[in-house]
Protein backbone atom coordinates (compact mmCIF):
# COMPACT_ATOMS: atom_id res chain seq x y z
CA UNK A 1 101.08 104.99 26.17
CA UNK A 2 99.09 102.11 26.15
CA UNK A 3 95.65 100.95 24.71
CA UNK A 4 92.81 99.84 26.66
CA UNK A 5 89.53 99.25 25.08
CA UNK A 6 88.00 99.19 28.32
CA UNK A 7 88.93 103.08 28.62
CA UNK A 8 87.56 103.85 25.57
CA UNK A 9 84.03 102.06 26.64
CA UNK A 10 84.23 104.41 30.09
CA UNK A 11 84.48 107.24 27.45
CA UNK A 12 81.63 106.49 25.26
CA UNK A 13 79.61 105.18 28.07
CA UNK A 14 80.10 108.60 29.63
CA UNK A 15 78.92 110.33 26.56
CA UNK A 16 75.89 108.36 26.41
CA UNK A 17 74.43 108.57 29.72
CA UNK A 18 74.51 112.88 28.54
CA UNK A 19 73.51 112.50 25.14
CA UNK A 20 70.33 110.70 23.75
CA UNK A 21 71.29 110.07 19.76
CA UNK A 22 74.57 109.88 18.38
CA UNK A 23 74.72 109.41 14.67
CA UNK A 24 78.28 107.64 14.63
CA UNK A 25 81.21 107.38 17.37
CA UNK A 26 84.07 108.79 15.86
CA UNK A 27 87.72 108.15 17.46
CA UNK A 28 91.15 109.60 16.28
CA UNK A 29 93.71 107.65 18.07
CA UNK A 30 97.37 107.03 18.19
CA UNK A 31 98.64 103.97 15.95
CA UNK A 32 98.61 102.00 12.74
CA UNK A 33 94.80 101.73 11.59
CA UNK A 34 94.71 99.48 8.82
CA UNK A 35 91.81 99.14 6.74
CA UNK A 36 90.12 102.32 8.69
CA UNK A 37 88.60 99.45 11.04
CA UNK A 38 91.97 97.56 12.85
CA UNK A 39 93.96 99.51 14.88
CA UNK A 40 97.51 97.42 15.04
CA UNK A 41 98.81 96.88 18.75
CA UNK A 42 101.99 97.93 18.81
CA UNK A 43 102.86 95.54 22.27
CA UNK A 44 102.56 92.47 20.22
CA UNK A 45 102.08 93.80 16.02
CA UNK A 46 98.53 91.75 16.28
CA UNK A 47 95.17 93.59 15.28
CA UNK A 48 92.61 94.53 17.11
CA UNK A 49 89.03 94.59 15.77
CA UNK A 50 88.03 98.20 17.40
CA UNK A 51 85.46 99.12 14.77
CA UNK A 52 83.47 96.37 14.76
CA UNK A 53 84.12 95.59 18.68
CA UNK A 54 82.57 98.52 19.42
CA UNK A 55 79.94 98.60 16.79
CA UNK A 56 78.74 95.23 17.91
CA UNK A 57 78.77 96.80 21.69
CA UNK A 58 77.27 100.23 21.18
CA UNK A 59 74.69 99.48 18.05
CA UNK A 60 76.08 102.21 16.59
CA UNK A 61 78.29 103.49 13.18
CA UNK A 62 81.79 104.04 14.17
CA UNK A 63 84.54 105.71 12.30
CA UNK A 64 88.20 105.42 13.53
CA UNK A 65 91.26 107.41 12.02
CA UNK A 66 94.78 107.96 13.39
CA UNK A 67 95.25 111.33 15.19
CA UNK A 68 97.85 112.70 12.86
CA UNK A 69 95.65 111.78 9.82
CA UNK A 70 92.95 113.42 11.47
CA UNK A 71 94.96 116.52 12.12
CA UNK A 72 96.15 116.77 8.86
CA UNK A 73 92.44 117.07 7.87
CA UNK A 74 91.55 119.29 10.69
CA UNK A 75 94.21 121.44 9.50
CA UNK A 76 93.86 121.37 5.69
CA UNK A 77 89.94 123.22 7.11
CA UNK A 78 91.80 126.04 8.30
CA UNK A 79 94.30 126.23 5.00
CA UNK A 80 92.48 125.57 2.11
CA UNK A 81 95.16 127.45 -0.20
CA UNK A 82 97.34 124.39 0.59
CA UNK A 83 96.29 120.39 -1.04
CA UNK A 84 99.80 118.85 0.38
CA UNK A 85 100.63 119.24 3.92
CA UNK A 86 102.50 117.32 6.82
CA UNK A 87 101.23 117.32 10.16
CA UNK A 88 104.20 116.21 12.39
CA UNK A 89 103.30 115.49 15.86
CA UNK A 90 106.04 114.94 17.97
CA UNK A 91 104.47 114.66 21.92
CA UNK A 92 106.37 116.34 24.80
CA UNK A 93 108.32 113.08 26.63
CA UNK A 94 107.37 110.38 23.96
CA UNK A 95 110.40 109.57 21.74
CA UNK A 96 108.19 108.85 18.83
CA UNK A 97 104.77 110.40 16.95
CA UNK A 98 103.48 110.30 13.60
CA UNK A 99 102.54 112.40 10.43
CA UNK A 100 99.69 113.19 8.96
CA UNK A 101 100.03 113.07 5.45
CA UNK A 102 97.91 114.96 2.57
CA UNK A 103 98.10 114.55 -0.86
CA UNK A 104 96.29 116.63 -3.62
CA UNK A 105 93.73 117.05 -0.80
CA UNK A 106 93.37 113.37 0.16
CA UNK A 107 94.79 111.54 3.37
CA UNK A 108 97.71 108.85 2.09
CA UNK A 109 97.19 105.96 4.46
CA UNK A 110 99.89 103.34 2.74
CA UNK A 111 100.60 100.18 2.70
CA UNK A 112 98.36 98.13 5.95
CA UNK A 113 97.58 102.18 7.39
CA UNK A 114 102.01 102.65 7.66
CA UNK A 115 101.92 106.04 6.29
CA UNK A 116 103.42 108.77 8.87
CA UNK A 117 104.76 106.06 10.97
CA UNK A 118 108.08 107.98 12.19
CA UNK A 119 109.27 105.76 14.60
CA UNK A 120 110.70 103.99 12.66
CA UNK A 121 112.66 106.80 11.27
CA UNK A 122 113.28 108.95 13.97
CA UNK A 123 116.46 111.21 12.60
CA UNK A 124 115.72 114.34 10.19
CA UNK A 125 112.25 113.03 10.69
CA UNK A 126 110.94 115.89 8.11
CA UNK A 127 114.18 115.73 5.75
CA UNK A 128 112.51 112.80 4.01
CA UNK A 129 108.83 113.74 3.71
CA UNK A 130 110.19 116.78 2.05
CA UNK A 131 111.93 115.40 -0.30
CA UNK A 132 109.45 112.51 -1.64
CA UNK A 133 106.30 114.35 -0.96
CA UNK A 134 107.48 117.68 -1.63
CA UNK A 135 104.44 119.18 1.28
CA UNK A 136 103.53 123.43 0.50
CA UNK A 137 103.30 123.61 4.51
CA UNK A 138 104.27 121.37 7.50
CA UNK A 139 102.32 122.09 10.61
CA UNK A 140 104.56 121.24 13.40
CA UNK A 141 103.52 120.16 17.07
CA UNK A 142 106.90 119.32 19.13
CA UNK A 143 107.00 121.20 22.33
CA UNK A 144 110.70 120.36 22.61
CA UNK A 145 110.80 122.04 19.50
CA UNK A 146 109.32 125.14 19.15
CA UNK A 147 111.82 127.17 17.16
CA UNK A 148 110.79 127.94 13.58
CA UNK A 149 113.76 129.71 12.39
CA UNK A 150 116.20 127.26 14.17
CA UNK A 151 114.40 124.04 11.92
CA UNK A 152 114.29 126.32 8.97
CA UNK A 153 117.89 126.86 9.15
CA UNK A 154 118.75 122.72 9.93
CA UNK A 155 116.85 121.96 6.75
CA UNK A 156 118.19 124.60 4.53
CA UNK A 157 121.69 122.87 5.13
CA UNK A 158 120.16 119.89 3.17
CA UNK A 159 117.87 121.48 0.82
CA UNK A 160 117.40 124.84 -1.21
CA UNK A 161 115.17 127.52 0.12
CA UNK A 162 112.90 127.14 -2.73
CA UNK A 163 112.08 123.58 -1.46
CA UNK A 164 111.08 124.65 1.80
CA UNK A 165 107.51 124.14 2.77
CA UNK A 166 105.78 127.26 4.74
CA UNK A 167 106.25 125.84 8.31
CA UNK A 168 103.33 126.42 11.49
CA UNK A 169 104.47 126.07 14.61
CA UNK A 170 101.13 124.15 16.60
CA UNK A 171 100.38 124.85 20.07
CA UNK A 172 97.72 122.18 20.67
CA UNK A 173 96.97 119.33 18.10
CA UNK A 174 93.69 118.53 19.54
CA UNK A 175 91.65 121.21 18.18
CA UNK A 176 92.95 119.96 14.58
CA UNK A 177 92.35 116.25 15.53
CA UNK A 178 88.66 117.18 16.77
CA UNK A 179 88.17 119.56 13.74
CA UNK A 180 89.36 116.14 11.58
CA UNK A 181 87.56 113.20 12.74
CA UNK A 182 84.54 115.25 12.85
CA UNK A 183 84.87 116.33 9.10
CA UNK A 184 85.60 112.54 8.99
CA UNK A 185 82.43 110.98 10.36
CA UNK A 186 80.68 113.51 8.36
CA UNK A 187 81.62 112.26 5.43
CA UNK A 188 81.58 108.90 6.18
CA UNK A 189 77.68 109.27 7.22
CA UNK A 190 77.28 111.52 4.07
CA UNK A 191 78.51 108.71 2.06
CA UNK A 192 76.01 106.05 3.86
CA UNK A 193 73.68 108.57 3.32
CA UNK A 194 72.91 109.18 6.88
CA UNK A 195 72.93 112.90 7.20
């Protein structure tokens, strides 16, 4: 619920004291990352430098994505027949998540990193991404949720079957958030040429 940057040095410190090279730290983390460097506190709106915090700590390349962003991508690896998809992560006893958002195959991050913000629209929370994205599929991870059919049937009383996305009910979102900042920091290092 809250950030720490101290926990996240226990992690990587961790990691380190097993693991001799590391080509990049890569981190896919709950909240507004704007700029794909300042993740935006949301207990007083100001910025925090985490990219450059902890490259300046650790010597090292980091990359740093939201976790629905990264699911999105970790996702879009497993369904390549789809290029626009909603990840919706809704966490059991947190009134609020996000969405990842793809595009024609690329991540849409928004205005200051806002895209798939959904607290601040928290009723029909996939009503509107429907309609102005118009995703093929909408992987869905809400535990208090977990009823295809029964959200299937809530949307169809807005919108037309033929508008409805394919809809995947997720388990865990981790694997797809791993699976995505990984593909992540590999293309960030294959773009620095560092692979």
């Amino acid at each position: 619920p809250t950030l720490n940057t101290n926990d996240l040095y226990d992690v990587i410190d961790t990691v380190l004291l097993k693991v001799k090279h590391l080509d990049a730290i890569a981190i896919a983390i709950p909240g507004i990352i704007k700029g794909n460097d300042h993740l935006r506190s949301s207990i007083d709106g100001k910025d925090i430098d985490l990219k450059n915090e902890l490259e300046k700590k650790y010597h090292i390349d980091v990359v740093i994505s939201n976790n629905a962003n990264a699911a999105v991508v970790g996702f879009s690896l497993e369904h390549s027949e789809y290029k626009n998809i909603i990840f919706h992560s809704q966490p059991f006893g947190f009134g609020v998540g996000g969405q990842g958002i793809l595009v024609n195959g690329q991540v849409v991050l928004g205005k200051e990193g806002i895209a798939g913000e959904i607290r601040f629209f928290l009723r029909r929370m996939l009503l509107p991404v429907i309609s102005i994205i118009g995703p093929e599929a909408i992987a869905l991870f809400s535990p208090m949720t977990p009823d295809k059919e029964e959200i299937k049937e809530g949307l169809l009383s807005f919108i037309p079957q033929e508008f409805l996305p394919e809809i995947y009910i997720i388990k865990e979102s981790w694997y797809y958030m791993l699976d995505g900042i990984t593909k992540l920091c590999l293309d960030y290092l294959n773009e620095n040429e560092q692979v």
